[in-house]
Protein backbone atom coordinates (compact mmCIF):
# COMPACT_ATOMS: atom_id res chain seq x y z
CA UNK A 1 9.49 11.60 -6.22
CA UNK A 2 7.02 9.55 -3.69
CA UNK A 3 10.05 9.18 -1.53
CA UNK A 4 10.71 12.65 -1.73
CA UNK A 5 7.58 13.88 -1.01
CA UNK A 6 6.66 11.67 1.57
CA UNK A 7 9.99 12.66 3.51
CA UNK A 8 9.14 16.61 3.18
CA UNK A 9 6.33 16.48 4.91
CA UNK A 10 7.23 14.49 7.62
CA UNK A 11 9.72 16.66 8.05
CA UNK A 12 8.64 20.28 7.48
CA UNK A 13 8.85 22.66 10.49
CA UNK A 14 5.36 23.16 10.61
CA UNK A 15 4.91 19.69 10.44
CA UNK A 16 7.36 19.00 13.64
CA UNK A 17 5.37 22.28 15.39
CA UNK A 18 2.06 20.89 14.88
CA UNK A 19 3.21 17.30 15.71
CA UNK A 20 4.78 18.44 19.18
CA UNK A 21 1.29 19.92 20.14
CA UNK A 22 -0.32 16.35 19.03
CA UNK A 23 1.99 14.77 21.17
CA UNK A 24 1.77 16.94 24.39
CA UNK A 25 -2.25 16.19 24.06
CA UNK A 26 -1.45 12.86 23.60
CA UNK A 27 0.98 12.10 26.14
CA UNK A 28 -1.61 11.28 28.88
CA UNK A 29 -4.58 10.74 26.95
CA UNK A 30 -6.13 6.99 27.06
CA UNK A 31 -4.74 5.42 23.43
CA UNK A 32 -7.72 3.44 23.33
CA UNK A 33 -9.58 6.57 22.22
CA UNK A 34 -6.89 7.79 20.42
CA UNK A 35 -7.14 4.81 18.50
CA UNK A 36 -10.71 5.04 17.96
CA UNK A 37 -10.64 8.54 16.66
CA UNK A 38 -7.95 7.62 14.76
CA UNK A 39 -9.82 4.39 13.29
CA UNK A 40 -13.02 6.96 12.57
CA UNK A 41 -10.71 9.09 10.89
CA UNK A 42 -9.31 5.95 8.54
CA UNK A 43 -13.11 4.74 7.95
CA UNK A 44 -14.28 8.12 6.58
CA UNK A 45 -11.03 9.39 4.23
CA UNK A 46 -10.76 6.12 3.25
CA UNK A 47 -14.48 5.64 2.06
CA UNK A 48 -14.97 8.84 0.43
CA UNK A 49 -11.54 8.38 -1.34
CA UNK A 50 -12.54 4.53 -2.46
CA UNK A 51 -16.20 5.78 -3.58
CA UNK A 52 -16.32 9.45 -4.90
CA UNK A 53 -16.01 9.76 -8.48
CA UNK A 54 -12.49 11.44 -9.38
CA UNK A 55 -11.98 14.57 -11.45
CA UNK A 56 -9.38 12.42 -14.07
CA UNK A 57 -8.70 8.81 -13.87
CA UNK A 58 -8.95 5.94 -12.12
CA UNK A 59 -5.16 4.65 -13.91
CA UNK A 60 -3.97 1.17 -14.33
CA UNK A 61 -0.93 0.67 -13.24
CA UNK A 62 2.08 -1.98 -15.24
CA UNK A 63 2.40 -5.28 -14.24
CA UNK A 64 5.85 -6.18 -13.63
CA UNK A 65 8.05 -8.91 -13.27
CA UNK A 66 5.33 -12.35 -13.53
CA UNK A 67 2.50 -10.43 -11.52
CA UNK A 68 0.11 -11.18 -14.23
CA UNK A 69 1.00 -15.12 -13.71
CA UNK A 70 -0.07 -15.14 -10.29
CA UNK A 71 -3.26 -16.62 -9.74
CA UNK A 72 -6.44 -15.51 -8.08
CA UNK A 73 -6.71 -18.03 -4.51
CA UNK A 74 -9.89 -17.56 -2.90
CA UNK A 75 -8.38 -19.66 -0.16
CA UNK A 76 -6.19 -16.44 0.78
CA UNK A 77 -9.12 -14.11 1.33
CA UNK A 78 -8.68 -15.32 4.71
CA UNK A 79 -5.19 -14.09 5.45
CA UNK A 80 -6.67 -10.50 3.37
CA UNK A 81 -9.66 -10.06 5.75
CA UNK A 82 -6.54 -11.01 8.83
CA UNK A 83 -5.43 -7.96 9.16
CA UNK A 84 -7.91 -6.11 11.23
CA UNK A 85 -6.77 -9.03 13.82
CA UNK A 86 -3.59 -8.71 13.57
CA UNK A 87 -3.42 -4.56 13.81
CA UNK A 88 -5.51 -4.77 17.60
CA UNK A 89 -3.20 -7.57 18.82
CA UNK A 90 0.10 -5.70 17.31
CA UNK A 91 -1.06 -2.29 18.45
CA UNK A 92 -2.56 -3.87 22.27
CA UNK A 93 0.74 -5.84 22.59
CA UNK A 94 2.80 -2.48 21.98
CA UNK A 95 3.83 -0.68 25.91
CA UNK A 96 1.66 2.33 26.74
CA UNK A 97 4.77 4.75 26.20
CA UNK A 98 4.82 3.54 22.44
CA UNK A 99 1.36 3.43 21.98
CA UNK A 100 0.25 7.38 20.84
CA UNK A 101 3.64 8.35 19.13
CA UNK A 102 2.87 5.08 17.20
CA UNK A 103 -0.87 6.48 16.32
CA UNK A 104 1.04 9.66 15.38
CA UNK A 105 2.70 7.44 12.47
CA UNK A 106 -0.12 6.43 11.72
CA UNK A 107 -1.76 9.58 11.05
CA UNK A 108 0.75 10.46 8.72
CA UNK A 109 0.34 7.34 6.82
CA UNK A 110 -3.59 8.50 6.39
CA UNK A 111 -3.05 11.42 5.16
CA UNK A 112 0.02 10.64 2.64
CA UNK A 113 -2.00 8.01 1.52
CA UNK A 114 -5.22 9.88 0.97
CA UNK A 115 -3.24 12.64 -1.14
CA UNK A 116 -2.30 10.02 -3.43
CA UNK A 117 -5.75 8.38 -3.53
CA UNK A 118 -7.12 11.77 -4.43
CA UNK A 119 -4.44 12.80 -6.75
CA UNK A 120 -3.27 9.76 -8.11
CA UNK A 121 -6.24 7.58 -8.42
CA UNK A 122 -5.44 4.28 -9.67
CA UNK A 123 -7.39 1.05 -9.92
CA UNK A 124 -7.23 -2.45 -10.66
CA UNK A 125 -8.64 -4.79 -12.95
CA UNK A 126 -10.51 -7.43 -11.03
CA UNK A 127 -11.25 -10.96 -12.24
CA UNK A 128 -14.63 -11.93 -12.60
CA UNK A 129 -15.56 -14.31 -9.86
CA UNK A 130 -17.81 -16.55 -11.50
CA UNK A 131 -17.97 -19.77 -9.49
CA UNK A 132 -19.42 -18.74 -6.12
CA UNK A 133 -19.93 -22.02 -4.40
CA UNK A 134 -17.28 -21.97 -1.59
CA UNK A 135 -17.36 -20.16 1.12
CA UNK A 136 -13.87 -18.69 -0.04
CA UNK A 137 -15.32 -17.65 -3.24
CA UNK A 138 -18.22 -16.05 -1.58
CA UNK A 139 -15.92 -14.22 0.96
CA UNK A 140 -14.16 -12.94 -2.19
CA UNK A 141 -16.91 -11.70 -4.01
CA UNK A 142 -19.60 -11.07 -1.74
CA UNK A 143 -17.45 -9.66 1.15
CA UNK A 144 -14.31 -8.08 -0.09
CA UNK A 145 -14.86 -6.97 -3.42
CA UNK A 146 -18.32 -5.20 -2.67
CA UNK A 147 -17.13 -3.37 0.66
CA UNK A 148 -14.09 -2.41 -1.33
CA UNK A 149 -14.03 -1.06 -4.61
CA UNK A 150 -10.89 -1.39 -6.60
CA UNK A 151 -9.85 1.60 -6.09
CA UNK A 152 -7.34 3.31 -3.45
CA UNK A 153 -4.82 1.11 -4.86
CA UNK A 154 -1.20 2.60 -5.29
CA UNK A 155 -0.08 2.77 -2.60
CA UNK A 156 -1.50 -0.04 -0.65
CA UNK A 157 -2.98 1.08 2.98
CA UNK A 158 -3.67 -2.69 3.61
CA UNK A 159 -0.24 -3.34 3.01
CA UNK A 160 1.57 -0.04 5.04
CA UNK A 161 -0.60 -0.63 8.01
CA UNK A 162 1.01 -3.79 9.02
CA UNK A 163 4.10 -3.31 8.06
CA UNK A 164 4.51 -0.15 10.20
CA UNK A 165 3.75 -1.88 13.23
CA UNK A 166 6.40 -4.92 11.65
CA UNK A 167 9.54 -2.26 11.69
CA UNK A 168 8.25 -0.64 14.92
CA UNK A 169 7.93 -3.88 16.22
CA UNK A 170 11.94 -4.62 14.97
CA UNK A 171 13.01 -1.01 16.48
CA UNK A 172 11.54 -2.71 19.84
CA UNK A 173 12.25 -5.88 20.11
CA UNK A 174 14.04 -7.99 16.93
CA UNK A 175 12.36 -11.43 17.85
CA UNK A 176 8.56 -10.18 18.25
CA UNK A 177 9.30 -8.05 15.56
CA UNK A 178 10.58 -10.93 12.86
CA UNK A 179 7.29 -12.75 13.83
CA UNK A 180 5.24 -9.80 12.94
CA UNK A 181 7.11 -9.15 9.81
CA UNK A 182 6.45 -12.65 8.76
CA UNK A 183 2.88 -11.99 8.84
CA UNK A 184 2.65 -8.65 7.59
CA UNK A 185 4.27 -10.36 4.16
CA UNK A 186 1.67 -12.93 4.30
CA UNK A 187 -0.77 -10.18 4.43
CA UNK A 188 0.82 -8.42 1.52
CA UNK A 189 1.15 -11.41 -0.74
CA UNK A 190 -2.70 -11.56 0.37
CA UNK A 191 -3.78 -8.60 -1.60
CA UNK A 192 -1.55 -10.05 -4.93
CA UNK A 193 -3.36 -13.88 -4.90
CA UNK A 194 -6.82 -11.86 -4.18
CA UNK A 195 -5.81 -9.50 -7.10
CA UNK A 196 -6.90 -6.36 -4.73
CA UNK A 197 -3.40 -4.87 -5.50
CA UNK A 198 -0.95 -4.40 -7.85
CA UNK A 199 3.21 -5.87 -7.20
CA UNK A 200 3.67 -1.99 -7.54
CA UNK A 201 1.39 -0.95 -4.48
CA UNK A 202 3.16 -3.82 -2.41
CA UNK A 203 6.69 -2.13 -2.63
CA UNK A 204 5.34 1.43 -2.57
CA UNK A 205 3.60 0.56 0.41
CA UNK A 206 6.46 -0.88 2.49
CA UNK A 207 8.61 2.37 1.21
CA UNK A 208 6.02 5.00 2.76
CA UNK A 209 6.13 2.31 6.09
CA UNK A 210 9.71 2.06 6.17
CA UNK A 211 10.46 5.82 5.54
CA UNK A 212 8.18 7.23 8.05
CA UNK A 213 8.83 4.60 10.88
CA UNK A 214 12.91 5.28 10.44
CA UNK A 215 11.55 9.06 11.28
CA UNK A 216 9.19 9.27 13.44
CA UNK A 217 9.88 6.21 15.70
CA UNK A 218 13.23 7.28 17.36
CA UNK A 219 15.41 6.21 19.99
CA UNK A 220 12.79 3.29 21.50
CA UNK A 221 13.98 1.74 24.71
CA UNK A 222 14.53 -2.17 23.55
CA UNK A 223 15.01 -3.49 27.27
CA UNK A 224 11.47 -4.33 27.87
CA UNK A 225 11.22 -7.57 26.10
């Protein structure tokens, strides 16, 4: 049904009308403040969907497989808190042609995942940090876990958002792009051993990437690396 949904409107006429006029605009428009809109834009749907109370819910979602055997590693807060990194290098590295249709993606990943956040709120139940004596452990609890609530779980933004640059990456060039799928799963195993995510976001999350980069990222040149 996700799947289904998520290729309908990426799909719908009106969808490919109004994304033609986005990318006209676009085409010569500087991406570094398309990318700042667009990070605005993230910052405020994603905050208002993370702290507003919801009309039902917040759900727990199964554990599956041995989720509930992995354990909570501070250590890996540092690979969590990575990603904002690794998105500016991915997305500076990326040619200026590729640059706005790839912030177009990205737009659609905003706003399928805020649906869900708004109509399929879900949260997770956090372990108590009790030991804060490490800087890991206070990077955990004093950084992490009070910016972000557990909420805005299913699927998992921190999760999609690297990965869609990982199979762009692969539509571009196949040995830049194994790197940066290599560290996009770190990333994702990241939000398990922090316990910001459930195995269930992980997979859902690399769908919605996967889906909408095989659709909206179409016939790249791959000569340029």
């Amino acid at each position: 049904m996700l799947l289904s949904f998520i290729q309908f409107i990426s799909t719908h006429r009106l969808g490919d009308i109004m994304e033609k006029r986005l990318t006209d605009r676009l085409k010569n428009t500087n991406p570094f403040f398309v990318y700042t809109a667009l990070f605005i834009l993230y910052e405020v749907l994603y905050v208002i969907t993370n702290r507003i109370p919801t009309f039902y819910g917040p759900f727990e979602l199964p554990k599956i497989f041995y989720e509930d055997q992995i354990p909570l590693i501070p250590e890996t807060s540092l690979v969590y808190i990575s990603i904002f990194g690794f998105m500016a290098i991915t997305i500076w590295m990326l040619p200026r042609k590729y640059k706005n249709p790839t912030a177009i993606i990205f737009m659609y990943l905003l706003f399928i995942h805020t649906f869900i956040f708004l109509f399929f709120p879900t949260i997770y139940p956090r372990e108590e940090i009790t030991n804060k004596y490490g800087i890991f452990d206070w990077l955990m609890h004093d950084i992490i876990q009070e910016l972000d609530t557990p909420r805005n779980c299913f699927p998992s933004l921190h999760v999609s958002l690297p990965f869609t640059m990982a199979f762009v990456w692969l539509k571009l060039s196949k040995k830049i792009g194994i790197v940066i799928l290599f560290i996009a799963t770190l990333i994702a195993l990241s939000t398990l051993t922090t316990k910001q995510h459930y195995l269930l976001d992980v997979f859902s999350a690399i769908a919605v990437s996967f889906i909408l980069v095989q659709l909206k990222f179409k016939n790249p040149q791959t000569s340029f690396y």
